[in-house]
C-alpha atoms as a PDB file:
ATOM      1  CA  UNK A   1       3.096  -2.479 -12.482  1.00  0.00           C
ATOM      2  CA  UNK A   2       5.148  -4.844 -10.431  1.00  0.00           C
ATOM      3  CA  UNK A   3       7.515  -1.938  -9.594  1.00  0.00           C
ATOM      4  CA  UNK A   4       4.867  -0.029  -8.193  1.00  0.00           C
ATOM      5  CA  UNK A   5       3.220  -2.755  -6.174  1.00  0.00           C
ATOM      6  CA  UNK A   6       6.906  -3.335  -4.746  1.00  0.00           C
ATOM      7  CA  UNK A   7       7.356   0.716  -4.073  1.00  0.00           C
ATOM      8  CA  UNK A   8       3.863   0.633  -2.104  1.00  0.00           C
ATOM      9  CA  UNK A   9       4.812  -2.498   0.120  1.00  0.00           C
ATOM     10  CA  UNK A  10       8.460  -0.450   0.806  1.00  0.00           C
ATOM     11  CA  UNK A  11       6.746   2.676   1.569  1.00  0.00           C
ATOM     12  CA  UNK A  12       4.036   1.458   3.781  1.00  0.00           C
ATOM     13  CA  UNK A  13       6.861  -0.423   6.371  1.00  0.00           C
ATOM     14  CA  UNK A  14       8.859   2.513   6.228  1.00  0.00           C
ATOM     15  CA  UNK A  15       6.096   4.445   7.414  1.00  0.00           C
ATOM     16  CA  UNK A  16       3.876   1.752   9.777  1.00  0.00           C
ATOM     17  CA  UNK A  17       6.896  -0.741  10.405  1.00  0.00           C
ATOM     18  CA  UNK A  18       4.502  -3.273   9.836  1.00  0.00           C
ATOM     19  CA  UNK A  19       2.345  -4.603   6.893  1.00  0.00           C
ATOM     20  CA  UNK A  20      -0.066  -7.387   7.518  1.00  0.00           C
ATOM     21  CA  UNK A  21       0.054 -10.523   5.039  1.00  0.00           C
ATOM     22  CA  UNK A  22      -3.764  -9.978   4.027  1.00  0.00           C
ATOM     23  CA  UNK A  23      -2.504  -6.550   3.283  1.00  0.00           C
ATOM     24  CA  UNK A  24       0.289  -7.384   1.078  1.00  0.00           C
ATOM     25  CA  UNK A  25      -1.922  -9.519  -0.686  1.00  0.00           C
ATOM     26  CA  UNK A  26      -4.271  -6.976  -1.347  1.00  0.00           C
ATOM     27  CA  UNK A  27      -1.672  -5.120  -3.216  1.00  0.00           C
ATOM     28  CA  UNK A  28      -0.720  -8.032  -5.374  1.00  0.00           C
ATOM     29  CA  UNK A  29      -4.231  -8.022  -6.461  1.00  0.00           C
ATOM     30  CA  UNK A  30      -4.482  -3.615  -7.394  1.00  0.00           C
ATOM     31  CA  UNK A  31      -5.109  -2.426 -10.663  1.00  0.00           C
ATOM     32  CA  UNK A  32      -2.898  -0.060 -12.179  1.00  0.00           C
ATOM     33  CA  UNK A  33      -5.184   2.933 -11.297  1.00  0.00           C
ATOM     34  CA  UNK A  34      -5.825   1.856  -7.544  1.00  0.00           C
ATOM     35  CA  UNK A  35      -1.666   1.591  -6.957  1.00  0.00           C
ATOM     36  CA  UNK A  36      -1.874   5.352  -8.275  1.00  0.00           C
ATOM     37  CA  UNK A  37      -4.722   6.075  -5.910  1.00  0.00           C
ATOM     38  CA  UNK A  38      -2.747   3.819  -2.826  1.00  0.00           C
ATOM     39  CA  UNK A  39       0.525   5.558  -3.351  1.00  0.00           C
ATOM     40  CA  UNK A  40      -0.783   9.013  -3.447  1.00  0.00           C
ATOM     41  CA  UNK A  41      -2.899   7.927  -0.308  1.00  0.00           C
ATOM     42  CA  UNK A  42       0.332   6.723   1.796  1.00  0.00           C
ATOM     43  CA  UNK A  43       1.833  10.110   1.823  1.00  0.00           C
ATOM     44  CA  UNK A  44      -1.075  11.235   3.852  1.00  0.00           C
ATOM     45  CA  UNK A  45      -2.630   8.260   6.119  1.00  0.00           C
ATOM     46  CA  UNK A  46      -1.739   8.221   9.522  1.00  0.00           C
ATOM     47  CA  UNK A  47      -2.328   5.192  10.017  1.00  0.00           C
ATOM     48  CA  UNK A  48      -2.630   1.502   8.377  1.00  0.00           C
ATOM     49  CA  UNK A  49      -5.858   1.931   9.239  1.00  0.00           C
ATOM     50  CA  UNK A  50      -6.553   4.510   6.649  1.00  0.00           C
ATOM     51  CA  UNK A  51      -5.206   3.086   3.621  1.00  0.00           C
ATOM     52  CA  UNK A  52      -8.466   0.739   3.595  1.00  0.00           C
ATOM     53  CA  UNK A  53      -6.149  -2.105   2.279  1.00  0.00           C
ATOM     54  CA  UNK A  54      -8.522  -4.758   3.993  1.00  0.00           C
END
């Protein structure tokens, strides 16, 4: 599961540049099933905004 919480964290600063600390934490803290659901969603959010990592 690490690999994927590291892959989510890569691919959201590729994409927004910029990933908030509260926001990596959040990921540290995803079940397995959620970092499915969060790396399908990064592929389509526009924004950080719409991940709804808060």
């Amino acid at each position: 599961m690490e690999g994927k919480r590291i892959a989510l964290v890569q691919l959201l600063t590729i994409k927004f540049d910029m990933v908030p600390d509260a926001m990596r934490a959040r990921v540290q803290s995803l079940s397995h099933d959620e970092l499915d659901t969060y790396l399908k969603r990064v592929l389509s959010a526009e924004t950080l905004e719409e991940m709804d990592l808060s």
